[in-house]
N, C-alpha and C. Protein backbone atom coordinates (compact mmCIF):
# COMPACT_ATOMS: atom_id res chain seq x y z
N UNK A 1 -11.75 10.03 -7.79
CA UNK A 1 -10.81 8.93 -7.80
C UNK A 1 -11.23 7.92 -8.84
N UNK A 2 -10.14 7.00 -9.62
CA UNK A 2 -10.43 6.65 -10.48
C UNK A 2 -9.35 5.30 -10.75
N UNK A 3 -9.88 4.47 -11.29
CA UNK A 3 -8.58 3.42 -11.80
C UNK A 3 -7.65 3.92 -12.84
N UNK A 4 -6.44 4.27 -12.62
CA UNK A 4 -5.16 4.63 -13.82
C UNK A 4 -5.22 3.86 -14.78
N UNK A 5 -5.20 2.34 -14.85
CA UNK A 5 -4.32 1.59 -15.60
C UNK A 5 -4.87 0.44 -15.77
N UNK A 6 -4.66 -0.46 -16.41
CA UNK A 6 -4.98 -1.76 -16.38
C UNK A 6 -6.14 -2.36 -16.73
N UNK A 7 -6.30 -3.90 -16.42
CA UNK A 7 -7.69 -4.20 -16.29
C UNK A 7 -9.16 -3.19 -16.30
N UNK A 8 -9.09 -2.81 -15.31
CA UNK A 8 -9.88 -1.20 -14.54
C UNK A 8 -9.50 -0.22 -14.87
N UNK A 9 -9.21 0.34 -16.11
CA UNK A 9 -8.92 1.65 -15.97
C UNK A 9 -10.00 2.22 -16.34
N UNK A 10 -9.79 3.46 -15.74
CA UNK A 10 -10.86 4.49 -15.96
C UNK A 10 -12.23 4.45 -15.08
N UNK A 11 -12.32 2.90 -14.19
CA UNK A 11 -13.42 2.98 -13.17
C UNK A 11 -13.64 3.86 -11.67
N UNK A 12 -14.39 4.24 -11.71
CA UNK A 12 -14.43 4.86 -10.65
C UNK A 12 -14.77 4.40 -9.30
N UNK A 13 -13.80 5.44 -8.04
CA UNK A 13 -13.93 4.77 -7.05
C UNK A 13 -14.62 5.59 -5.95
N UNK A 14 -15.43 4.71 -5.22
CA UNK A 14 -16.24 5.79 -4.10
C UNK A 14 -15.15 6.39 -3.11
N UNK A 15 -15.32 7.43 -2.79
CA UNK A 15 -14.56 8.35 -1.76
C UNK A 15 -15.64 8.29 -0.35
N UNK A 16 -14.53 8.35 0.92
CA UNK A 16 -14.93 8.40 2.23
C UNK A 16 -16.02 9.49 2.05
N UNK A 17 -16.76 9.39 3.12
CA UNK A 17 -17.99 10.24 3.50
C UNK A 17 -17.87 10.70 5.04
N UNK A 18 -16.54 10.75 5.22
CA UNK A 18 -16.29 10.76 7.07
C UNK A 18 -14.82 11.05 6.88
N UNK A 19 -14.77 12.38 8.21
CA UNK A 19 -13.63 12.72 8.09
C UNK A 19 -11.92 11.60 8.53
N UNK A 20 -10.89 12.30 8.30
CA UNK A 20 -9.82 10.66 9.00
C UNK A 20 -9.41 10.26 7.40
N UNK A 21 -10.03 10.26 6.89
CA UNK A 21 -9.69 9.17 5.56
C UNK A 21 -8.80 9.80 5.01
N UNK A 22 -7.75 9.97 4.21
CA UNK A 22 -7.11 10.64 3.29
C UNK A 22 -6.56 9.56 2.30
N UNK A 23 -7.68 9.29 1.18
CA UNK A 23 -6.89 8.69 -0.28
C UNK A 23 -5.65 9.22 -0.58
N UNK A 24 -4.90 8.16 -1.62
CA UNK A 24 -4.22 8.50 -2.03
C UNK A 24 -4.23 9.25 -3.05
N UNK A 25 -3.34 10.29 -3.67
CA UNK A 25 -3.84 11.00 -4.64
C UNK A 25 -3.97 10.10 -6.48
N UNK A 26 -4.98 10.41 -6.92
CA UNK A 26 -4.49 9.51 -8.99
C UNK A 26 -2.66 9.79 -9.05
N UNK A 27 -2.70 11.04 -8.78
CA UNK A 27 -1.40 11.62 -9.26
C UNK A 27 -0.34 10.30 -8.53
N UNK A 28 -0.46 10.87 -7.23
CA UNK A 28 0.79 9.88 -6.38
C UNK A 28 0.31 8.37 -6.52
N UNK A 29 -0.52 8.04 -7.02
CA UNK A 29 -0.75 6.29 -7.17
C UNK A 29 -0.09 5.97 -8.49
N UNK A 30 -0.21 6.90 -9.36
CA UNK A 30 0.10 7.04 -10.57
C UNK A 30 1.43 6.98 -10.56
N UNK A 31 2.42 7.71 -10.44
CA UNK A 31 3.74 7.43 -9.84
C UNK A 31 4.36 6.26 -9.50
N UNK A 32 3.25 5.87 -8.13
CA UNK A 32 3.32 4.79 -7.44
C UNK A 32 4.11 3.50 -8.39
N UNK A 33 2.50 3.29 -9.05
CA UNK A 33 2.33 2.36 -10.08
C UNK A 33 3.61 2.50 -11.46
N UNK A 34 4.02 3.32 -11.85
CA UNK A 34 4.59 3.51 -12.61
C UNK A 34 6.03 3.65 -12.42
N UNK A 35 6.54 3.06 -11.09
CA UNK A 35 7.83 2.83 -10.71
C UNK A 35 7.75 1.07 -10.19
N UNK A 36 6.55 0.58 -9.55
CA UNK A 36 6.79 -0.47 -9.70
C UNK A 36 5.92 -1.56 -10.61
N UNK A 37 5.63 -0.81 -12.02
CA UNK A 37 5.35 -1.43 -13.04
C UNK A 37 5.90 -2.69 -13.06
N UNK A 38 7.46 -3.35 -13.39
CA UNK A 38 7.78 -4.74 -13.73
C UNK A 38 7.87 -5.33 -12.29
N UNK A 39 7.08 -4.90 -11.24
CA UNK A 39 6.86 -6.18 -10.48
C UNK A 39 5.70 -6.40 -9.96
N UNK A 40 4.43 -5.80 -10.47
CA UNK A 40 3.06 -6.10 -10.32
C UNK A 40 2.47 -7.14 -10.91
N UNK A 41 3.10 -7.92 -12.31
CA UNK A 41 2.06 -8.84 -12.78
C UNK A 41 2.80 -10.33 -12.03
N UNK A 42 1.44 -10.94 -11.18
CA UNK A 42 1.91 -11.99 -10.81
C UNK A 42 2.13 -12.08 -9.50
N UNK A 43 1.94 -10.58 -8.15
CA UNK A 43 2.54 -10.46 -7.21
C UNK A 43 1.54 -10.76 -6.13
N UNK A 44 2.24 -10.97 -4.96
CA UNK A 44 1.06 -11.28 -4.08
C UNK A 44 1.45 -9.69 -3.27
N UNK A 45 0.57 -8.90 -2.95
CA UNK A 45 0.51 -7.51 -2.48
C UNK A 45 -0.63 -7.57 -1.26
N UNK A 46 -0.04 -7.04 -0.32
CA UNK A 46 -0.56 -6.79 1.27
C UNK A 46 -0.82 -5.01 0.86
N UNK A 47 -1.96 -4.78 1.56
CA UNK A 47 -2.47 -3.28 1.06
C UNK A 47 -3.08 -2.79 2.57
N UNK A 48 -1.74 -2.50 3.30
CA UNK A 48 -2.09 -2.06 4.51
C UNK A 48 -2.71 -0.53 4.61
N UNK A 49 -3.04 -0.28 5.90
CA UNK A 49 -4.04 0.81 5.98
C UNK A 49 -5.19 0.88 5.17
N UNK A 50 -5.73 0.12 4.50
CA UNK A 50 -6.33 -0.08 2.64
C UNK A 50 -7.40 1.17 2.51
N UNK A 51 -7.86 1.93 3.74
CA UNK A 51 -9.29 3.01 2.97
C UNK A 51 -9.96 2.78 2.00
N UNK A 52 -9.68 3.62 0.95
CA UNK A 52 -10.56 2.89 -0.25
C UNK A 52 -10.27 1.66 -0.47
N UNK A 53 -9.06 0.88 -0.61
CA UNK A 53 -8.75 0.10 -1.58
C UNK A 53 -8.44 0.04 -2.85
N UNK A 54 -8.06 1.50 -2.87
CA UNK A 54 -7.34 2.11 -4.23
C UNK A 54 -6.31 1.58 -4.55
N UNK A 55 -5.30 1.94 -3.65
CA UNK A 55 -4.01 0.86 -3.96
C UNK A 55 -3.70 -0.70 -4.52
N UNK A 56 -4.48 -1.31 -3.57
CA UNK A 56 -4.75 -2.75 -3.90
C UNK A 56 -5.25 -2.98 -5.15
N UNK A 57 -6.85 -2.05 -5.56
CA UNK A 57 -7.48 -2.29 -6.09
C UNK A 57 -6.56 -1.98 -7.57
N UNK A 58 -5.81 -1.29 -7.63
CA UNK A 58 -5.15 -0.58 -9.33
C UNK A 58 -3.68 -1.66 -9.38
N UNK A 59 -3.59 -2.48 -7.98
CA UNK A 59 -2.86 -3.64 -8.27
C UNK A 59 -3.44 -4.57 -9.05
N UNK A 60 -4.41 -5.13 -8.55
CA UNK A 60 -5.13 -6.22 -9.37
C UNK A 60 -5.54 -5.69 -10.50
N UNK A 61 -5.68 -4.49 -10.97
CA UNK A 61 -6.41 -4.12 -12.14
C UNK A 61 -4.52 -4.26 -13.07
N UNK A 62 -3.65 -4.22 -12.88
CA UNK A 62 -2.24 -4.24 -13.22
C UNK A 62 -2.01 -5.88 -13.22
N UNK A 63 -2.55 -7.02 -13.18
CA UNK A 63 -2.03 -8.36 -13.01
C UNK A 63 -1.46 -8.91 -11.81
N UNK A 64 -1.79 -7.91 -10.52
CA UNK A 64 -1.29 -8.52 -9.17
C UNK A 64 -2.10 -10.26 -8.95
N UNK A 65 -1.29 -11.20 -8.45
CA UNK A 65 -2.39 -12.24 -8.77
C UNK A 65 -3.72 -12.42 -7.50
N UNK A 66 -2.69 -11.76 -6.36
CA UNK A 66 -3.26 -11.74 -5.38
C UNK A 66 -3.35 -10.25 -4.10
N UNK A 67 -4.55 -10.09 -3.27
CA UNK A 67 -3.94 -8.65 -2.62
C UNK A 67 -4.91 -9.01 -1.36
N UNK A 68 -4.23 -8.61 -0.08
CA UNK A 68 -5.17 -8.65 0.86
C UNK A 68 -5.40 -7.08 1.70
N UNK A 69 -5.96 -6.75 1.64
CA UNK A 69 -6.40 -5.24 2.28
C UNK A 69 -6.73 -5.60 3.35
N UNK A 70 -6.32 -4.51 4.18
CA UNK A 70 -6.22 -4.56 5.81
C UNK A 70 -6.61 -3.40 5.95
N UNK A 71 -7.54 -3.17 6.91
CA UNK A 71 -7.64 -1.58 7.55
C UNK A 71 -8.61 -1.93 8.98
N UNK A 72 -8.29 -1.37 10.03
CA UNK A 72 -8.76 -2.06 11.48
C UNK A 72 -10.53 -0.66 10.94
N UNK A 73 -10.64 -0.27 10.60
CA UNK A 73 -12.11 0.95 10.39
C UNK A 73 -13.23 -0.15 9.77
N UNK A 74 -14.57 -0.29 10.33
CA UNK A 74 -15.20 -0.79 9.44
C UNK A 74 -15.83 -0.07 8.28
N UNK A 75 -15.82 1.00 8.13
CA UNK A 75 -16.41 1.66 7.41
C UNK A 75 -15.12 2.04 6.45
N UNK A 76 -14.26 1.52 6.67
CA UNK A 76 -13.19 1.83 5.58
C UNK A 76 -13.08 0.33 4.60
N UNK A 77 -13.38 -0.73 5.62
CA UNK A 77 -13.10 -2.20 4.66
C UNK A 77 -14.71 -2.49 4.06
N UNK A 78 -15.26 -1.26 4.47
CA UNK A 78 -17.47 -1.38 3.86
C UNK A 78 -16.71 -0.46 2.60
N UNK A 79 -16.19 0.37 2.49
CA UNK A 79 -15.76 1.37 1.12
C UNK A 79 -14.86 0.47 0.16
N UNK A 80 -13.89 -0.37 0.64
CA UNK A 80 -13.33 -1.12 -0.11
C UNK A 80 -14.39 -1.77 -0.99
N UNK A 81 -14.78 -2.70 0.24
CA UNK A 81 -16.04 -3.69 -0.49
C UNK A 81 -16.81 -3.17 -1.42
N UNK A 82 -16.96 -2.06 -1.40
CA UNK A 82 -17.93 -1.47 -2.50
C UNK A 82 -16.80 -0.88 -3.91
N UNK A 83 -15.81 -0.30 -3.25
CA UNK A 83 -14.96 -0.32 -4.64
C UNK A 83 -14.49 -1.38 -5.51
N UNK A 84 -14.59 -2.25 -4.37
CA UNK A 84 -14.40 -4.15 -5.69
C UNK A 84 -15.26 -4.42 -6.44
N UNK A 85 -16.74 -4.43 -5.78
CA UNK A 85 -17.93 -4.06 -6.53
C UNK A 85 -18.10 -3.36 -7.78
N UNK A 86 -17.81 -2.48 -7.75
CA UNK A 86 -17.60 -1.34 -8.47
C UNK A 86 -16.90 -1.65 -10.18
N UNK A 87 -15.91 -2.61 -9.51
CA UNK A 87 -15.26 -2.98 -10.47
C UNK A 87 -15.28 -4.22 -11.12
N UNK A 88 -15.83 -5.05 -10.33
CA UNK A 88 -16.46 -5.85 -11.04
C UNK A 88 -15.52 -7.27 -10.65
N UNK A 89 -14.97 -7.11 -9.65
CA UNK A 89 -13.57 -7.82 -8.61
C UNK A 89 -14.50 -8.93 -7.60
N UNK A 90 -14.32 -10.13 -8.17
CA UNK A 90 -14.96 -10.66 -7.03
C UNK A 90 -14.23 -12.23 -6.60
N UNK A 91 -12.90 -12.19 -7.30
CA UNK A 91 -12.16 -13.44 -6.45
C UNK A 91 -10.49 -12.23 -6.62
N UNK A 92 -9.44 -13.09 -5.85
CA UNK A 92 -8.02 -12.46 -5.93
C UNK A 92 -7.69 -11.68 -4.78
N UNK A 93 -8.91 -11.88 -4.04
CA UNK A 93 -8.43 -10.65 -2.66
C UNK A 93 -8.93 -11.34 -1.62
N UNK A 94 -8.52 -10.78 -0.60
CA UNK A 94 -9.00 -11.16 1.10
C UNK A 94 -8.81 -10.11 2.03
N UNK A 95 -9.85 -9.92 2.95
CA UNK A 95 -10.06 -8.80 3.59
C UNK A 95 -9.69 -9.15 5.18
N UNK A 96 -8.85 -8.01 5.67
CA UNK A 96 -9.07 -8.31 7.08
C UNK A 96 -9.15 -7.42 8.16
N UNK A 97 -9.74 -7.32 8.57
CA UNK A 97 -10.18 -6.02 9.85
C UNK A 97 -9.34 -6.40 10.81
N UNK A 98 -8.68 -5.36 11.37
CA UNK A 98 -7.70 -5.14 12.68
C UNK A 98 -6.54 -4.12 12.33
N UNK A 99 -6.27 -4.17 13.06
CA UNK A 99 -4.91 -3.49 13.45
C UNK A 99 -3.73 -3.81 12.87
N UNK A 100 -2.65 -3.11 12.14
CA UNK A 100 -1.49 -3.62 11.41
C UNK A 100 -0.62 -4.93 12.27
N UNK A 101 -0.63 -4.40 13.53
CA UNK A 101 -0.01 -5.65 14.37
C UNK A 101 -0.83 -6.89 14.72
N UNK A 102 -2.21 -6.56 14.74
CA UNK A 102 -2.88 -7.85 14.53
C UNK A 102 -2.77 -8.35 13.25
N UNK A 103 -2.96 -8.09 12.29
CA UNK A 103 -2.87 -8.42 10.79
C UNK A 103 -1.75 -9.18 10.91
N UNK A 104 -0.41 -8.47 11.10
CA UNK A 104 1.06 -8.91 11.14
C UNK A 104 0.92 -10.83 11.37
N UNK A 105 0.16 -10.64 12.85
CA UNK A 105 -0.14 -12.17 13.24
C UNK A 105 -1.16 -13.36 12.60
N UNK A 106 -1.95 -12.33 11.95
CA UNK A 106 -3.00 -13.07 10.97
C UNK A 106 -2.48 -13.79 9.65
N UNK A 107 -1.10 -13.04 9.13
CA UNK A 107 -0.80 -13.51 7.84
C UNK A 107 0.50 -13.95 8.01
N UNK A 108 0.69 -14.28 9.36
CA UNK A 108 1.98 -14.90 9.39
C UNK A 108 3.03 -16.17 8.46
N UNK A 109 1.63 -16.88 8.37
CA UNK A 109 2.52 -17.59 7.00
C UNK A 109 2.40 -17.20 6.10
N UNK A 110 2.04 -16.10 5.63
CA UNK A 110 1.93 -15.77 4.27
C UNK A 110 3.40 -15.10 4.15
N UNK A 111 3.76 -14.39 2.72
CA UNK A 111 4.70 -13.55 1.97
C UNK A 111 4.04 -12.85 1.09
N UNK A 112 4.41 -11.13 1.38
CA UNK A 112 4.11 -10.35 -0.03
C UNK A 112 5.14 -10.27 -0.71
N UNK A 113 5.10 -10.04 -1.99
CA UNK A 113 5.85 -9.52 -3.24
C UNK A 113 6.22 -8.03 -2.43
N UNK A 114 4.95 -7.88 -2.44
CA UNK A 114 4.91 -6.11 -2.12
C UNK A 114 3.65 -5.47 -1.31
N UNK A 115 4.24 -5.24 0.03
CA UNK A 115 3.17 -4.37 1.05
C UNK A 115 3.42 -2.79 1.01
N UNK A 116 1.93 -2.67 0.62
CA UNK A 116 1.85 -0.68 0.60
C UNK A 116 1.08 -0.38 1.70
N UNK A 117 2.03 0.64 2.69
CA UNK A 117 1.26 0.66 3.68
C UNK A 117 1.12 2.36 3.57
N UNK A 118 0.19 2.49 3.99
CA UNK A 118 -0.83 4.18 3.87
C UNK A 118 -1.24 4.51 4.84
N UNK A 119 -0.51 4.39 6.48
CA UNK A 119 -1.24 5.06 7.74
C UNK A 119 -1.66 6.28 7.98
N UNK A 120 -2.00 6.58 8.69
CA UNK A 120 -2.60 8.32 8.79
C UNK A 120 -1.40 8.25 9.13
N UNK A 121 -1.32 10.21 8.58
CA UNK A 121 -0.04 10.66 8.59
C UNK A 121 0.69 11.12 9.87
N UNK A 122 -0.39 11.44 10.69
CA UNK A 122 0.03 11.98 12.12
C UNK A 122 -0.03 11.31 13.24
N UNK A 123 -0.34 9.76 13.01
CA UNK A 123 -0.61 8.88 14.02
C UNK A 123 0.18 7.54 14.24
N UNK A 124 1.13 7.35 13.20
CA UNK A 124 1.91 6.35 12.91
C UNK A 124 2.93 6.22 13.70
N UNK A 125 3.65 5.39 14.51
CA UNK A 125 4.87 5.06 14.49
C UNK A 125 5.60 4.32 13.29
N UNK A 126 6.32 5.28 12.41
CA UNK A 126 6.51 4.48 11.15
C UNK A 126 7.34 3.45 11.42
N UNK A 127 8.48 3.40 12.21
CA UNK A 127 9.77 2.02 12.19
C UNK A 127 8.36 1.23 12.87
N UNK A 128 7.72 1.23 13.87
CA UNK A 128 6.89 0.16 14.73
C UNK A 128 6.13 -0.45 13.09
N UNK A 129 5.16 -0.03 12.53
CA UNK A 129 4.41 0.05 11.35
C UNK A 129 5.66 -0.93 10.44
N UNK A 130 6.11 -0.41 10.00
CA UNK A 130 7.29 -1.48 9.33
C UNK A 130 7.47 -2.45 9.78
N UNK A 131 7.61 -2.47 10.83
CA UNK A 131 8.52 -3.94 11.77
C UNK A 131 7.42 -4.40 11.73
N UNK A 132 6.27 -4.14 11.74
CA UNK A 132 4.68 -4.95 12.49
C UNK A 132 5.10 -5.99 11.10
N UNK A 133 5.07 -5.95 9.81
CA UNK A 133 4.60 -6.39 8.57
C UNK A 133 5.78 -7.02 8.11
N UNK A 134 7.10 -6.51 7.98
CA UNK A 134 8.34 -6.38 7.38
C UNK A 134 8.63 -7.33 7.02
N UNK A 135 8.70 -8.42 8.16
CA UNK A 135 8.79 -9.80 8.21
C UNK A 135 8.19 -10.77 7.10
N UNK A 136 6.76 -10.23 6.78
CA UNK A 136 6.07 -10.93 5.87
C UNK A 136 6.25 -10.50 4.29
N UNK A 137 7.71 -9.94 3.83
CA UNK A 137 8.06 -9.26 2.90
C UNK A 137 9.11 -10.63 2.22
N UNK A 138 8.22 -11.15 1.03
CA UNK A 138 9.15 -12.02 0.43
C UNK A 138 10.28 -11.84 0.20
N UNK A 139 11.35 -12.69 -0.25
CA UNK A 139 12.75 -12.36 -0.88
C UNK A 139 12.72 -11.57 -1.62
N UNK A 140 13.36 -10.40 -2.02
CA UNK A 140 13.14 -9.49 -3.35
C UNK A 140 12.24 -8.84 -3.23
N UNK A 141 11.21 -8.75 -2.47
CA UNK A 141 10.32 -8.19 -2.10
C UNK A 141 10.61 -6.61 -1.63
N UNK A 142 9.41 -5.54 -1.90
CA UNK A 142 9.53 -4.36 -1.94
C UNK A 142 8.73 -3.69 -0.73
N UNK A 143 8.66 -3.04 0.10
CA UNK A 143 7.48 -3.06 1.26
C UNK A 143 7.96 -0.51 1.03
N UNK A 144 6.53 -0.50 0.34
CA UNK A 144 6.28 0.85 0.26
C UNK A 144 5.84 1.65 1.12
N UNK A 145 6.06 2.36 1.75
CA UNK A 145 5.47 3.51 2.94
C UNK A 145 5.04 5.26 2.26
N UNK A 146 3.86 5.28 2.27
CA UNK A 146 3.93 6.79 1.84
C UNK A 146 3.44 7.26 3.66
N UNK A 147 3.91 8.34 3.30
CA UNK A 147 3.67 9.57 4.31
C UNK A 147 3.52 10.70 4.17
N UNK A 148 3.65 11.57 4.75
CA UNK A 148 3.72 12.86 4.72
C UNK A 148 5.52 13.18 4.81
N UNK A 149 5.49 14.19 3.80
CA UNK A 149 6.70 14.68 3.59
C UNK A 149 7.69 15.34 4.43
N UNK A 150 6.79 16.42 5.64
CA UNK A 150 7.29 16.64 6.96
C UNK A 150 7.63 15.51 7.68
N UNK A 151 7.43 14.23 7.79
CA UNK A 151 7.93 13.26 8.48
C UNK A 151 9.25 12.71 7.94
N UNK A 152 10.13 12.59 9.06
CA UNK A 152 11.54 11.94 7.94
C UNK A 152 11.10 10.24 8.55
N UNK A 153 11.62 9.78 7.85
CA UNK A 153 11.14 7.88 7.90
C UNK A 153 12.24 7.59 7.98
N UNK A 154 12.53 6.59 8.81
CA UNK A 154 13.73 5.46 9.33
C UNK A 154 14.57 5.23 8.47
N UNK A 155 15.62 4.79 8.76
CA UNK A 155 17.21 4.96 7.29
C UNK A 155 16.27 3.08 7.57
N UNK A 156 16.40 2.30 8.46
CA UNK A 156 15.98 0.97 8.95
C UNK A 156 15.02 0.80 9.81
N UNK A 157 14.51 -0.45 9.72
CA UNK A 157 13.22 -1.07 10.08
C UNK A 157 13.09 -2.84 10.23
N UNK A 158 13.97 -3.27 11.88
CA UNK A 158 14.02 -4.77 11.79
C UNK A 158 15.33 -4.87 10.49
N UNK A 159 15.36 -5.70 9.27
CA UNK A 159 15.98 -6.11 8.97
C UNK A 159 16.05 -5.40 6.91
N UNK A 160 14.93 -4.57 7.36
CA UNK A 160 14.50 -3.77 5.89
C UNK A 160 15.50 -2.29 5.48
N UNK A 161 15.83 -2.09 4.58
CA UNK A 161 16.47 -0.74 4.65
C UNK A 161 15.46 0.02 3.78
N UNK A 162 16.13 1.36 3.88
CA UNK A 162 15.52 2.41 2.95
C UNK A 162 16.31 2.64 1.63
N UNK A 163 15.31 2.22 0.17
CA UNK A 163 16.34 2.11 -0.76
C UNK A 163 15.81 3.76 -1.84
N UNK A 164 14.82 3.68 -1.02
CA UNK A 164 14.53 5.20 -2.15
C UNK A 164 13.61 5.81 -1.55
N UNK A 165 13.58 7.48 -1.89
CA UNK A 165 12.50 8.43 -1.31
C UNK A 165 11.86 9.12 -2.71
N UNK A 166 10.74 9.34 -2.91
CA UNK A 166 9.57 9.89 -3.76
C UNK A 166 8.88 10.72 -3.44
N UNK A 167 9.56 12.12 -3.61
CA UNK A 167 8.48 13.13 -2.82
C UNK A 167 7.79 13.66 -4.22
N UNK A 168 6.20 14.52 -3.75
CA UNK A 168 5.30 14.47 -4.51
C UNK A 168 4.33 15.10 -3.51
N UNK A 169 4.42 16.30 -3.48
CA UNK A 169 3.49 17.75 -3.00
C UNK A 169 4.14 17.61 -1.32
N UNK A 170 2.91 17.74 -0.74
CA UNK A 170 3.05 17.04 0.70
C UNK A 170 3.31 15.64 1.15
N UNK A 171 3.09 14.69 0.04
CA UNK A 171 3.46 13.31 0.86
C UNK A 171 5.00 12.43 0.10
N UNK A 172 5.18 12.14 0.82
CA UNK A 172 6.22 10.82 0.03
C UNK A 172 6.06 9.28 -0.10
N UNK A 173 6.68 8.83 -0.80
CA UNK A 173 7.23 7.33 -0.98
C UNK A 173 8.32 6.74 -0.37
N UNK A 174 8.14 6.23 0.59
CA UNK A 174 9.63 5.97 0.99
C UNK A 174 9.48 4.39 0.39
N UNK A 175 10.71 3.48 -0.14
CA UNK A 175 10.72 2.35 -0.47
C UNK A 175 11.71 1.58 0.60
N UNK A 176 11.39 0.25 0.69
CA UNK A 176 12.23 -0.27 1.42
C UNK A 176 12.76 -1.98 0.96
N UNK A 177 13.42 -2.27 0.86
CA UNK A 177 13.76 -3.61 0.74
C UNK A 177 15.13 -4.63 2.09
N UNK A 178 15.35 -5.94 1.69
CA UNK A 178 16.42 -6.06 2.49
C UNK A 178 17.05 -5.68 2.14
N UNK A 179 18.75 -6.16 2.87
CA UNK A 179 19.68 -5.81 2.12
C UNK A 179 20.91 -4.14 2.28
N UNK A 180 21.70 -3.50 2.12
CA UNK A 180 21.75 -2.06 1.98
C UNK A 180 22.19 -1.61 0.60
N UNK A 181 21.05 -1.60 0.27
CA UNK A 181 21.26 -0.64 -1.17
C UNK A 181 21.20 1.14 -0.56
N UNK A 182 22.47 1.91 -1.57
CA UNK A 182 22.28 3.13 -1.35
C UNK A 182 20.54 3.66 -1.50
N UNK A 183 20.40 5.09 -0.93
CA UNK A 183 19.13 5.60 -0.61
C UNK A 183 19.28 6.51 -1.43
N UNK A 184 18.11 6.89 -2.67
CA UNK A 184 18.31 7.92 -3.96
C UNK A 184 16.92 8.55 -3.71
N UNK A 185 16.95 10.07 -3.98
CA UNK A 185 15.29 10.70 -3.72
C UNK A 185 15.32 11.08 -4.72
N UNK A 186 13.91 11.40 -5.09
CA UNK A 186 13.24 11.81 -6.35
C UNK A 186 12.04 12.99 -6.17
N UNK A 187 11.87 14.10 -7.06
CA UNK A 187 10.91 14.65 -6.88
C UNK A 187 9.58 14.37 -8.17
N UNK A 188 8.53 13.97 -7.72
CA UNK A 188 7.37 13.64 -8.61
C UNK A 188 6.93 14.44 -9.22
């Protein structure tokens, strides 16, 4: 694993040492990143489920101004910490251990630009998972869900719709915003 783009590119990132974890792939971050290129510089980004902190981390390396990584594992927000390290990241972020629905209550006054959330694939209630965060999704704001591709994900979520799907091997992108914009899929 590695930084794509930006600031960080080309740094490398430590991988789990314990089973449960599943990074995201370069490939599918790569994607990721490269669809929501014009709204990363400047954004404030929530980096739910965070594991490595890959996601977050290739935000800020892109001009995100701000990112807070969430993952309730301590040994997943100890791997982050060391991938910031790594990179040489030491203001622009905030860390918080718990649970997506505790988090939800932790950052209640806050707003993201854009929350990427990355739950394990077989353990999620995805609409619950949405709704936990959704709320804290600025105006215009984009709130990303990858999953696994065998899972179909909610047309809605609270007050969010589904504006696009991104499939890409086994997992997808589902995107969501307010609003009802038609729903368009893509293969990666």
């Amino acid at each position: 694993m590695r930084i794509i783009a930006g600031r960080y590119k080309g740094r490398p990132l430590a991988s789990p040492r314990w089973p449960g974890l599943r990074p995201t792939s370069d490939k599918l971050r790569e994607t990721l990143f490269n669809i929501l290129a014009p709204r990363i510089a400047g954004a404030r980004v929530l980096d739910g489920f965070a594991g490595t902190g890959a996601l977050g981390i290739e935000a800020l390396s892109r001009g995100a101004a701000h990112v807070t990584f969430v993952d309730r594992d301590r040994r997943a927000m100890a791997l982050t910490a060391t991938n910031l390290s790594r990179c040489g990241i030491t203001d622009g972020y905030a860390m918080i251990r718990g649970c997506i629905e505790t988090i939800a209550r932790a950052v209640a006054t806050r707003q993201f630009d854009l929350i990427l959330l990355d739950p394990p694939y077989d353990e999620a209630d995805l609409r619950t998972t949405i709704q936990a965060v959704g709320g804290r999704l600025a105006e215009g704001g984009l709130l990303v869900l990858e999953r696994a591709r065998r899972r179909s994900p909610p047309d809605s979520a609270g007050d969010l719709v589904r504006v696009r799907d991104v499939l890409s091997g086994d997992s997808a992108l589902t995107f969501y915003s307010r609003g009802d914009r038609g729903g368009e899929s893509d293969e990666a």
